[in-house]
PDB file of N, CA and C in Angstrom:
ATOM      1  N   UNK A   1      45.702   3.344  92.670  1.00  0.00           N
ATOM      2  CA  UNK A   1      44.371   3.231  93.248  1.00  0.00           C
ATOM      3  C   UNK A   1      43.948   4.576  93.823  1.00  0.00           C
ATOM      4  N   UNK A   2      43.018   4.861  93.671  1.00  0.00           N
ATOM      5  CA  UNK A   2      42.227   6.363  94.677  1.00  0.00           C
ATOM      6  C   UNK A   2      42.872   5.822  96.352  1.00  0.00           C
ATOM      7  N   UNK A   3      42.901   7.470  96.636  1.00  0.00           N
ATOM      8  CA  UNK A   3      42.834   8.386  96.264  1.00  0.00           C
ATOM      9  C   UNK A   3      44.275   9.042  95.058  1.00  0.00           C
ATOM     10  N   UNK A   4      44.920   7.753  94.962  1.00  0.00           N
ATOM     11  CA  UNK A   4      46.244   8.634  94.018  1.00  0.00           C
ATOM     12  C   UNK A   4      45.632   9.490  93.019  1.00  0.00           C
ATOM     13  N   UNK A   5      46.504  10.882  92.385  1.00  0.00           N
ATOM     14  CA  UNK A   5      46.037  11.493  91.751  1.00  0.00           C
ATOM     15  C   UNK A   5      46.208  10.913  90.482  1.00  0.00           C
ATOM     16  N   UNK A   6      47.393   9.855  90.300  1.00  0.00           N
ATOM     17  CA  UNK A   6      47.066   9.414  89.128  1.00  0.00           C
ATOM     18  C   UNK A   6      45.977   8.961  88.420  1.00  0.00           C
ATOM     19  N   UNK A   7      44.980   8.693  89.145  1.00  0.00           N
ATOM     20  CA  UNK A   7      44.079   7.566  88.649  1.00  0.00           C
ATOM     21  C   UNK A   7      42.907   9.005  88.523  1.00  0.00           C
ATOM     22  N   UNK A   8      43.173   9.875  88.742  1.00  0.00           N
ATOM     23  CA  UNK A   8      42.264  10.638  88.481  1.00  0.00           C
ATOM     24  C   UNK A   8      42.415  11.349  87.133  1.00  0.00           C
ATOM     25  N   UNK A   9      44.093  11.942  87.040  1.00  0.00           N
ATOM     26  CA  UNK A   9      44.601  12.117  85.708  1.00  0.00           C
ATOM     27  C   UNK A   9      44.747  11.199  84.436  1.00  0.00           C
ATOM     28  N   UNK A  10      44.930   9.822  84.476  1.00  0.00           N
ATOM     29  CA  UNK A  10      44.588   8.826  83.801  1.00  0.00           C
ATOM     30  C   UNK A  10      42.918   8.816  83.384  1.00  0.00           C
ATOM     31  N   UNK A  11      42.103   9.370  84.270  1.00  0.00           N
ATOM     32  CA  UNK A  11      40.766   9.185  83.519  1.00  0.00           C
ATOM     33  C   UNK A  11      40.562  10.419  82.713  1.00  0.00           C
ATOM     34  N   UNK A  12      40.913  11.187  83.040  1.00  0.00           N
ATOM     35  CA  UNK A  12      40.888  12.603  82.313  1.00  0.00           C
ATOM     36  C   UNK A  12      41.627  12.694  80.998  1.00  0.00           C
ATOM     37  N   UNK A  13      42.665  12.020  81.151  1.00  0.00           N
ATOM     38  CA  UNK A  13      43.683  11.539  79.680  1.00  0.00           C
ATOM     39  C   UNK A  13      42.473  11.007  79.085  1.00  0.00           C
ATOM     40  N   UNK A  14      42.345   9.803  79.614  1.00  0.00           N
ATOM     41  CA  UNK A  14      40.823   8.811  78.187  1.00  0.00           C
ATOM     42  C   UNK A  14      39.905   9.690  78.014  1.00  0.00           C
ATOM     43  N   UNK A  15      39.594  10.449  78.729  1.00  0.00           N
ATOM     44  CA  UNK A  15      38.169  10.929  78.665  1.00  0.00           C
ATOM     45  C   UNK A  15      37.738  12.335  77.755  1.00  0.00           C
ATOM     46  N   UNK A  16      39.402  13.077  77.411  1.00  0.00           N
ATOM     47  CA  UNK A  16      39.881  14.190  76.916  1.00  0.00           C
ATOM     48  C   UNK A  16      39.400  15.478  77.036  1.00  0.00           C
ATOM     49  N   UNK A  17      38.868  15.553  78.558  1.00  0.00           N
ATOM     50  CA  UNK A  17      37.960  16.348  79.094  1.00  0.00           C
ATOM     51  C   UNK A  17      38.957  17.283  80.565  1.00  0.00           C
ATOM     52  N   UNK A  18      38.687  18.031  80.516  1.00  0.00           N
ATOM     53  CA  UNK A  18      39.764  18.777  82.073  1.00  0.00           C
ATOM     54  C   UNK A  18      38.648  18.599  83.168  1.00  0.00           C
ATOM     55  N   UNK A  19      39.191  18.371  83.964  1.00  0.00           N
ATOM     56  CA  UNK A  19      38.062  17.957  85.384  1.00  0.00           C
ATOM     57  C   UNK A  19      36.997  18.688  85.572  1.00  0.00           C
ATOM     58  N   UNK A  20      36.946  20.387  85.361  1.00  0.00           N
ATOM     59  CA  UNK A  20      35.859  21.343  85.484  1.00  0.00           C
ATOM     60  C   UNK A  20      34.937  20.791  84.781  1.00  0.00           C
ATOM     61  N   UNK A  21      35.100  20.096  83.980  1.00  0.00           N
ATOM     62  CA  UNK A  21      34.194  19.510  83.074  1.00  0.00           C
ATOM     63  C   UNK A  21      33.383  17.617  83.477  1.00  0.00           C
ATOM     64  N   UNK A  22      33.822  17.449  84.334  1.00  0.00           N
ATOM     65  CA  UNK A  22      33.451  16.469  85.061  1.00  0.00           C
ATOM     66  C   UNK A  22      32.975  16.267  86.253  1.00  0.00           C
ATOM     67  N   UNK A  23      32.025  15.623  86.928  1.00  0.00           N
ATOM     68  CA  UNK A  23      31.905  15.347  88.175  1.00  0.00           C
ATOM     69  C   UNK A  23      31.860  14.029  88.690  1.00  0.00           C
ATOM     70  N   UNK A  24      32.063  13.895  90.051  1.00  0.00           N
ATOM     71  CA  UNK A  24      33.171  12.817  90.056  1.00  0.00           C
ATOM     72  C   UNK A  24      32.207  12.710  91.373  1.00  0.00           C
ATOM     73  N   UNK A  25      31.973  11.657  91.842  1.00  0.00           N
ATOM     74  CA  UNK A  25      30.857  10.737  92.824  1.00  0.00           C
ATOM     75  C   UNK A  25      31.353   9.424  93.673  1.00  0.00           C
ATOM     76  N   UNK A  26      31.712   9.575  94.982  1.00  0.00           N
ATOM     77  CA  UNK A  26      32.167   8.749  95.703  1.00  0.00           C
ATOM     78  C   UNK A  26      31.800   8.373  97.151  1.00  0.00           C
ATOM     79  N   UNK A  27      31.324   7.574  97.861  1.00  0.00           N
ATOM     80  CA  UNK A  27      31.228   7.612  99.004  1.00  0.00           C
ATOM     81  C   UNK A  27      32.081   8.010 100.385  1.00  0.00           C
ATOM     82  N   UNK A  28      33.245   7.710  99.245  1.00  0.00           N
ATOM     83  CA  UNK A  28      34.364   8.036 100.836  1.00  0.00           C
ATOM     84  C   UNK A  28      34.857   9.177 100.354  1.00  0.00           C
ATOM     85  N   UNK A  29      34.841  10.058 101.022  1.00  0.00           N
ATOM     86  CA  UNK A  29      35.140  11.304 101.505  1.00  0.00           C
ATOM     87  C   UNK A  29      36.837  11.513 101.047  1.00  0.00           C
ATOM     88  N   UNK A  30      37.632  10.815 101.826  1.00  0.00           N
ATOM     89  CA  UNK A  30      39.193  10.743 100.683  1.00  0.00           C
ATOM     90  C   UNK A  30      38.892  11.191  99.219  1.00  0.00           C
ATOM     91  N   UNK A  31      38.372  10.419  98.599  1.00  0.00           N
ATOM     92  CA  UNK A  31      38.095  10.211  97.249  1.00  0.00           C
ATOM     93  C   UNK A  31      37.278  11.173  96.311  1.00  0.00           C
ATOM     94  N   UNK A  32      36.474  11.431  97.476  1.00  0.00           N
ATOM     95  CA  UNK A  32      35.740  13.212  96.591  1.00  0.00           C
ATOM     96  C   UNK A  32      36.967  14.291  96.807  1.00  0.00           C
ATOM     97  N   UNK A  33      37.751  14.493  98.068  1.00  0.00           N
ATOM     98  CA  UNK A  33      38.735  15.705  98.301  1.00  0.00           C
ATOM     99  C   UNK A  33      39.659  15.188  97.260  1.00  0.00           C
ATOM    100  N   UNK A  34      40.278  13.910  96.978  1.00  0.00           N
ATOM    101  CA  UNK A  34      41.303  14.119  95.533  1.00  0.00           C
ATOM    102  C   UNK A  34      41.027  14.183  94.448  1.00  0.00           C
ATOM    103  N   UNK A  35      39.553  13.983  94.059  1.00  0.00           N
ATOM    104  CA  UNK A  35      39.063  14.985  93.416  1.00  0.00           C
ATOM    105  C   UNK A  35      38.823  16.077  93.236  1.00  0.00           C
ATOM    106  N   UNK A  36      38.129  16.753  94.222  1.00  0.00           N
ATOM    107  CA  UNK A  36      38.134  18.054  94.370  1.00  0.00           C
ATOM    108  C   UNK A  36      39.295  18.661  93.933  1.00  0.00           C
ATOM    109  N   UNK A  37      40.546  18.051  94.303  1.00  0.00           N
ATOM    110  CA  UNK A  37      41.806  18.595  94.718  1.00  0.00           C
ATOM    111  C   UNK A  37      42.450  19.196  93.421  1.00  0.00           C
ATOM    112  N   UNK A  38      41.630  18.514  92.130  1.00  0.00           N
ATOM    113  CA  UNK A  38      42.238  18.537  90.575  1.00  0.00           C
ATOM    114  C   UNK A  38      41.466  19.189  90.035  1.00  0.00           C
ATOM    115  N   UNK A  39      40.272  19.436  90.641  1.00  0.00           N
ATOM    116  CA  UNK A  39      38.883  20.638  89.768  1.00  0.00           C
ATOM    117  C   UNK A  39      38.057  19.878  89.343  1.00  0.00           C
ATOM    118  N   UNK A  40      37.447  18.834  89.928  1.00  0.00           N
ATOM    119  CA  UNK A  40      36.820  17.893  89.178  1.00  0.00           C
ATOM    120  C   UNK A  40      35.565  18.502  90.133  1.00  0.00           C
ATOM    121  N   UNK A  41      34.308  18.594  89.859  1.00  0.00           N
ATOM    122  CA  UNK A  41      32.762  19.104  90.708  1.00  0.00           C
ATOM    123  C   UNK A  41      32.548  17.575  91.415  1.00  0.00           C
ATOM    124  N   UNK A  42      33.607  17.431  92.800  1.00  0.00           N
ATOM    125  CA  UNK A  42      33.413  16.282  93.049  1.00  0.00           C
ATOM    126  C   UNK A  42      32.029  16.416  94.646  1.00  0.00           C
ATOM    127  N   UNK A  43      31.263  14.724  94.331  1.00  0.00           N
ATOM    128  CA  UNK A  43      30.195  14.859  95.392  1.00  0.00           C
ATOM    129  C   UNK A  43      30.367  13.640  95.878  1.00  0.00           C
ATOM    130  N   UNK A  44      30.167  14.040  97.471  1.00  0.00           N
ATOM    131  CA  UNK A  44      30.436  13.039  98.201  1.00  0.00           C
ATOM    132  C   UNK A  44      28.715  12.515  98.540  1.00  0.00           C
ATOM    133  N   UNK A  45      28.912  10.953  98.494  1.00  0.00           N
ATOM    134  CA  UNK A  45      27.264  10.376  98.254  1.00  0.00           C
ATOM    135  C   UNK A  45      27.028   9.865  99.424  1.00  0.00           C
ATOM    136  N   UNK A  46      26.053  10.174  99.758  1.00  0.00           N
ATOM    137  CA  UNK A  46      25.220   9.741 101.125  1.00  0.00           C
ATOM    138  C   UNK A  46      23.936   8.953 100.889  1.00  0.00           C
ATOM    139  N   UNK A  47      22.958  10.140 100.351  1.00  0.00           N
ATOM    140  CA  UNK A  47      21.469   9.371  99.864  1.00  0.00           C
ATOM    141  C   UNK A  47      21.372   9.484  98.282  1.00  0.00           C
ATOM    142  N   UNK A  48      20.481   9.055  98.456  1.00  0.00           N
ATOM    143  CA  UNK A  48      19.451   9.102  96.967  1.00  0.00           C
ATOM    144  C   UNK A  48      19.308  10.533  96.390  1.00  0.00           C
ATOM    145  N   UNK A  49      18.640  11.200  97.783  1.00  0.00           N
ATOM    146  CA  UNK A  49      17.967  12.195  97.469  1.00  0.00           C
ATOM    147  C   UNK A  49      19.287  13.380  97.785  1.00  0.00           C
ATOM    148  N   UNK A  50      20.447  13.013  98.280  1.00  0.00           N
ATOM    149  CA  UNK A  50      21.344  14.449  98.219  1.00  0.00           C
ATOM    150  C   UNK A  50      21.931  14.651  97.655  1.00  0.00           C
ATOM    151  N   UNK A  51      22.269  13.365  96.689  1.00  0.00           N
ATOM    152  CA  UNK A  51      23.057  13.051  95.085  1.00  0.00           C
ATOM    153  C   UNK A  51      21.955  13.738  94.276  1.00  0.00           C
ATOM    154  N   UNK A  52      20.652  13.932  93.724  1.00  0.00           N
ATOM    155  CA  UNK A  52      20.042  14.446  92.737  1.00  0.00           C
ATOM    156  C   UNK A  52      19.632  15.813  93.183  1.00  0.00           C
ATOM    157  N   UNK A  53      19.808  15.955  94.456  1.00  0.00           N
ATOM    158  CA  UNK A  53      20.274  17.495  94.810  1.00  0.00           C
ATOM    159  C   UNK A  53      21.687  17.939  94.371  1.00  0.00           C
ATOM    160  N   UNK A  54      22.540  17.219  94.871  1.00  0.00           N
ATOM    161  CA  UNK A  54      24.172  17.996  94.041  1.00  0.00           C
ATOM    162  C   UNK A  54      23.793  18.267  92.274  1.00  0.00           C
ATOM    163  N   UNK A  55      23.676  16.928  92.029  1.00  0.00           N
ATOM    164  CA  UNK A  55      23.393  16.936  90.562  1.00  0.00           C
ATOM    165  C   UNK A  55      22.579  18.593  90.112  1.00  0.00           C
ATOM    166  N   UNK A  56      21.213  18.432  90.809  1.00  0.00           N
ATOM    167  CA  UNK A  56      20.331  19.612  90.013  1.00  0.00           C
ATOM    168  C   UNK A  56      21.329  20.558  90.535  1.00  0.00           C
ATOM    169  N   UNK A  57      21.962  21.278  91.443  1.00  0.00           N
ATOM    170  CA  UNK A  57      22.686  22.451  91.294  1.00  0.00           C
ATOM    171  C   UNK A  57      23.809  22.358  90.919  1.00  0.00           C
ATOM    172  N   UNK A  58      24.561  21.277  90.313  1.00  0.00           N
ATOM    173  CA  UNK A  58      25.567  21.597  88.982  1.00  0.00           C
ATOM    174  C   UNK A  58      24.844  21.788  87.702  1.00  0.00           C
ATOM    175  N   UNK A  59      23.408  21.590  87.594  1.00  0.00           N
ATOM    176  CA  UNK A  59      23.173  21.926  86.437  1.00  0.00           C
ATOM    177  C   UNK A  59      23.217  20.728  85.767  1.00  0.00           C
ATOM    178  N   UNK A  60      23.574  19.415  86.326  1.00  0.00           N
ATOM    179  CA  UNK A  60      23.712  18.234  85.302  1.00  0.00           C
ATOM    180  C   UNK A  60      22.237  18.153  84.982  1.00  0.00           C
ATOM    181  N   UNK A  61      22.012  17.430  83.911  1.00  0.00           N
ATOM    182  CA  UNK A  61      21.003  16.779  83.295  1.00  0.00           C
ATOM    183  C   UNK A  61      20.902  15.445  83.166  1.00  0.00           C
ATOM    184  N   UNK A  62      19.912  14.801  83.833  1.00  0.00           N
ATOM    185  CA  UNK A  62      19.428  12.942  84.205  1.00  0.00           C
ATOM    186  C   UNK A  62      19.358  12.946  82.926  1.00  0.00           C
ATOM    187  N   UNK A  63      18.910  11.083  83.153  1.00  0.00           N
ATOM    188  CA  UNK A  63      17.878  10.245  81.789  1.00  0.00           C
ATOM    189  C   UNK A  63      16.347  10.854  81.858  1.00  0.00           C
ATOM    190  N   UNK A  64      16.047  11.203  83.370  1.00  0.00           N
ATOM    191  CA  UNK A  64      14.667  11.249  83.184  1.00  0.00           C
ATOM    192  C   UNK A  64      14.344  12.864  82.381  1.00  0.00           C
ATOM    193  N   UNK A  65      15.716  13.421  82.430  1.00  0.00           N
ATOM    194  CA  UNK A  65      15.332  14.889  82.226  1.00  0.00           C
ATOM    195  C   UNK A  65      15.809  15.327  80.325  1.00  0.00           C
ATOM    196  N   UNK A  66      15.980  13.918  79.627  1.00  0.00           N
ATOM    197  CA  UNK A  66      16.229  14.238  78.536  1.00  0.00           C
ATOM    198  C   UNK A  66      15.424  13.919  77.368  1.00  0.00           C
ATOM    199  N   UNK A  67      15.286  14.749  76.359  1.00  0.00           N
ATOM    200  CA  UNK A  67      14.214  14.064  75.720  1.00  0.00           C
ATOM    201  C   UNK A  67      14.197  12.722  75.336  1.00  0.00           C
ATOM    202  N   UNK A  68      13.414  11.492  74.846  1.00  0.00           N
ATOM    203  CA  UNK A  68      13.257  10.641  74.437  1.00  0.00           C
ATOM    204  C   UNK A  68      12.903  10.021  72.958  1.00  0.00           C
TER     205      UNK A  68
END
């Protein structure tokens, strides 16, 4: 279970992706740092609006921001 690191390396196995390449979204604070802890662009969630702030400065790209 989180925060074990297994469960973070187990998703990264399925996912065949290395953590730099992922970002990883949690409310509890544990759970973003053992993320963090593996290189994953982890964000710890509060609002609405400070999650699509992390998002726009990783550079992710929404639904609303893709073509259709």
């Amino acid at each position: 279970m989180k925060p074990a690191e297994a469960v973070y390396r187990d998703a990264l196995q399925k996912l065949g992706l290395p953590a730099g390449a992922c970002v990883y979204i949690d409310d509890l604070m544990e759970n973003v740092e053992a993320a963090a802890r593996l290189g994953f662009h982890a964000i710890h969630y509060t609002t609405h609006t400070a999650l699509l702030a992390a998002l726009d400065a990783l550079g992710v790209r929404r639904g609303e921001d893709l073509p259709h």
